[in-house]
Protein backbone atom coordinates (compact mmCIF):
# COMPACT_ATOMS: atom_id res chain seq x y z
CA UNK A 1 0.00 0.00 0.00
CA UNK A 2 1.84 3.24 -1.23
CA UNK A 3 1.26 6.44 1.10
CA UNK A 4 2.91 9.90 1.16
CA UNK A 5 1.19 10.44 4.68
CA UNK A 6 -2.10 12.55 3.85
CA UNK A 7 -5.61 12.19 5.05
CA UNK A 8 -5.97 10.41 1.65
CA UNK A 9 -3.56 7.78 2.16
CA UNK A 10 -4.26 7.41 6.12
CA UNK A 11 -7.57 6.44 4.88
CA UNK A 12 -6.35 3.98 2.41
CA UNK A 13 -4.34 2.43 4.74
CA UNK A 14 -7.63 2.34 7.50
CA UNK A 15 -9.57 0.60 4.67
CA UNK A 16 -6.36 -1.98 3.80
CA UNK A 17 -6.14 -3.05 7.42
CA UNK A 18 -10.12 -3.49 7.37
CA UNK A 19 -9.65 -5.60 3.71
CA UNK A 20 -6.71 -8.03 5.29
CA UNK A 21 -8.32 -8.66 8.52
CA UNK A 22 -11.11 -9.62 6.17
CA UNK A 23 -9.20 -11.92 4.07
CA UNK A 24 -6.04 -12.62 6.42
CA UNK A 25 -3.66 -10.82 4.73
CA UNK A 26 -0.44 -9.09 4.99
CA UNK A 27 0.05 -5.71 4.20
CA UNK A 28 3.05 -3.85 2.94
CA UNK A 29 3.21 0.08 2.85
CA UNK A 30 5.42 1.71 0.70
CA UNK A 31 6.77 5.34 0.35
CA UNK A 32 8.64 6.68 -2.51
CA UNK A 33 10.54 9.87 -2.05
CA UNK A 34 10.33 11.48 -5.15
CA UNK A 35 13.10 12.05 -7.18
CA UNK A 36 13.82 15.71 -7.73
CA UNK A 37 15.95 17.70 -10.56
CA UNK A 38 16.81 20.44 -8.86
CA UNK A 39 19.31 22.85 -10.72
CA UNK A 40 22.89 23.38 -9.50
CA UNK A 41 21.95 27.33 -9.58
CA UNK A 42 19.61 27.03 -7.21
CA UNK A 43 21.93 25.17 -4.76
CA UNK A 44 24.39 27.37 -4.49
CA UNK A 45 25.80 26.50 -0.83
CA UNK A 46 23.03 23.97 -0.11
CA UNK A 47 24.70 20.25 0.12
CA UNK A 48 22.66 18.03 -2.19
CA UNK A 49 22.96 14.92 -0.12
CA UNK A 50 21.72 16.87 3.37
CA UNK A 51 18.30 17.35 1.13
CA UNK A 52 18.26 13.82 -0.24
CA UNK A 53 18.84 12.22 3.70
CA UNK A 54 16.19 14.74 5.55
CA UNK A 55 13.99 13.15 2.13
CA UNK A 56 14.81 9.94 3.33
CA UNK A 57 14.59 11.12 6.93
CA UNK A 58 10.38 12.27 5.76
CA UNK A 59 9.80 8.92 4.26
CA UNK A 60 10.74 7.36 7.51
CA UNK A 61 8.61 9.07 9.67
CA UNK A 62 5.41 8.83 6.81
CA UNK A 63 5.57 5.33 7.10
CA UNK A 64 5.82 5.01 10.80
CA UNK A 65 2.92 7.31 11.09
CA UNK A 66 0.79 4.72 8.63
CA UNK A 67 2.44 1.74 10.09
CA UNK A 68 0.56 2.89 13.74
CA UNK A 69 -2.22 3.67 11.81
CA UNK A 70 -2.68 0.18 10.47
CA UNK A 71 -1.69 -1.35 14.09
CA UNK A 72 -4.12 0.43 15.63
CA UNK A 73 -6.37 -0.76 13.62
CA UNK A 74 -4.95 -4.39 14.56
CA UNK A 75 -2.84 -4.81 11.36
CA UNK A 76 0.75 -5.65 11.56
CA UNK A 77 2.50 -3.86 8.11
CA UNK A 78 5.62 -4.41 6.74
CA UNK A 79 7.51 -1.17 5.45
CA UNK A 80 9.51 -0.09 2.38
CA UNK A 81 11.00 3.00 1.44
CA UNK A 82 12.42 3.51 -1.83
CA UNK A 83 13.23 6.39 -4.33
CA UNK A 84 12.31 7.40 -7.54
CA UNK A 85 8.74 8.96 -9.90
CA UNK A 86 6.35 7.61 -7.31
CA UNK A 87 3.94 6.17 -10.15
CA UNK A 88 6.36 3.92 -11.83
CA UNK A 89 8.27 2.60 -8.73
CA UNK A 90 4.40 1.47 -7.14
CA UNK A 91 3.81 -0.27 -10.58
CA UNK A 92 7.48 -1.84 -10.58
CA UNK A 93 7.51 -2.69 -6.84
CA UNK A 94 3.78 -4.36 -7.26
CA UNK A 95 4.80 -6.62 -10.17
CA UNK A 96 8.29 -7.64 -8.61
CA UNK A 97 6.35 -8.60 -5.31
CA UNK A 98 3.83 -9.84 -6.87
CA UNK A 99 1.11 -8.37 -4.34
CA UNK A 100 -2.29 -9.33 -4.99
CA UNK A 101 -3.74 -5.81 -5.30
CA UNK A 102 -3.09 -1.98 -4.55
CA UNK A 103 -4.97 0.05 -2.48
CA UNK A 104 -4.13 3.99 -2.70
CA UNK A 105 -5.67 6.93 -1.75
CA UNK A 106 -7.32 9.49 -4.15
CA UNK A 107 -5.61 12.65 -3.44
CA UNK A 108 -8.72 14.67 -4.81
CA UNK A 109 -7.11 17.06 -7.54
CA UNK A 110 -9.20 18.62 -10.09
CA UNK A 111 -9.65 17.53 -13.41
CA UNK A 112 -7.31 20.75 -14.73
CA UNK A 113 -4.72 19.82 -11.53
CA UNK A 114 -4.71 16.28 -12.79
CA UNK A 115 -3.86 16.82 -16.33
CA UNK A 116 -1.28 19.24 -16.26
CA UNK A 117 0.59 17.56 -12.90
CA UNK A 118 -0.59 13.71 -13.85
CA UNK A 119 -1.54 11.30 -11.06
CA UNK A 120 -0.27 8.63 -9.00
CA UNK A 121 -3.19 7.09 -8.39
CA UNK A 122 -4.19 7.48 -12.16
CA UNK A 123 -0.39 6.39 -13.40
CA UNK A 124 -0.97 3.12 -11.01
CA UNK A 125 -5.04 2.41 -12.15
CA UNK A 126 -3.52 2.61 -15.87
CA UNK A 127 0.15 0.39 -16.02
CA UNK A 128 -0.22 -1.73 -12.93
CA UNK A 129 -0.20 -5.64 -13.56
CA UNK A 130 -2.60 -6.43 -10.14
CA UNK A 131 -6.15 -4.95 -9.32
CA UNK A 132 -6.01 -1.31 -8.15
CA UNK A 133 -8.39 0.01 -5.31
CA UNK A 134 -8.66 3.86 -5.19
CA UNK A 135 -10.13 5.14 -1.97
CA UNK A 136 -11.47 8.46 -1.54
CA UNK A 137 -12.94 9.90 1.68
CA UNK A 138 -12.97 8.77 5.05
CA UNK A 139 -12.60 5.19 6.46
CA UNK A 140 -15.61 3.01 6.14
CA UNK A 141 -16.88 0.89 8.89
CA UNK A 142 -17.00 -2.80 7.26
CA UNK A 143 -17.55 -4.36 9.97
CA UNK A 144 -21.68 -3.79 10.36
């Protein structure tokens, strides 16, 4: 389950732990710090690798915030961090794991937002190999 720590994907991740207590199974969040061009003009003075470890740093806490979210919940979660265009490395890490489906939250952009900044949730819906569960809004109660 990819998250980048908003509401959004807090609720995904409330509706995965709710899906694999339902069907005993494990869930694995993932957070992709994105990979960012920055040019050398603009870092004049500023060490490149500080900003790439307090990214990494970020990612860290993100998941520990939706690993306690899902445990909470009564979900154990395994965590991954990796780096790279968010989009593609959910695709590539789905297929290589072979996970049985994705569930990731909507992060509610406009139609205008969404075409001229593209989606993750639409990239994943469109190129991933496994089933793809968008969530939008707050958690559901599945249990009644």
């Amino acid at each position: 389950m990819p998250t980048d720590g908003s509401k959004g994907a807090l609720g995904a991740a409330r509706y995965a732990a709710e899906l694999a207590k339902c069907f005993g199974a494990d869930v694995t969040l993932l957070h992709v710090v994105e990979t960012v061009r920055i040019p050398s003009l603009y870092l004049t003075g500023i060490d490149r690798e500080q900003i790439r470890k307090g990214c990494f740093e970020g990612g860290r806490a993100i998941l520990s915030l939706t690993q306690k979210a899902l445990s909470e919940a009564g979900v154990p979660a395994d965590t991954e961090l990796r780096e790279g265009r968010p989009g593609e490395v959910i695709v590539e890490v789905a297929a290589q794991g072979k996970y049985d489906v994705i569930v990731i939250g909507h992060r509610g952009a406009g139609l205008a937002e969404s075409l001229v900044l593209g989606s993750v949730s639409d990239h994943v819906a469109h190129n991933a190999t496994c089933p793809v569960l968008i969530v939008r809004g707050e958690w559901p109660d599945l249990s009644a």
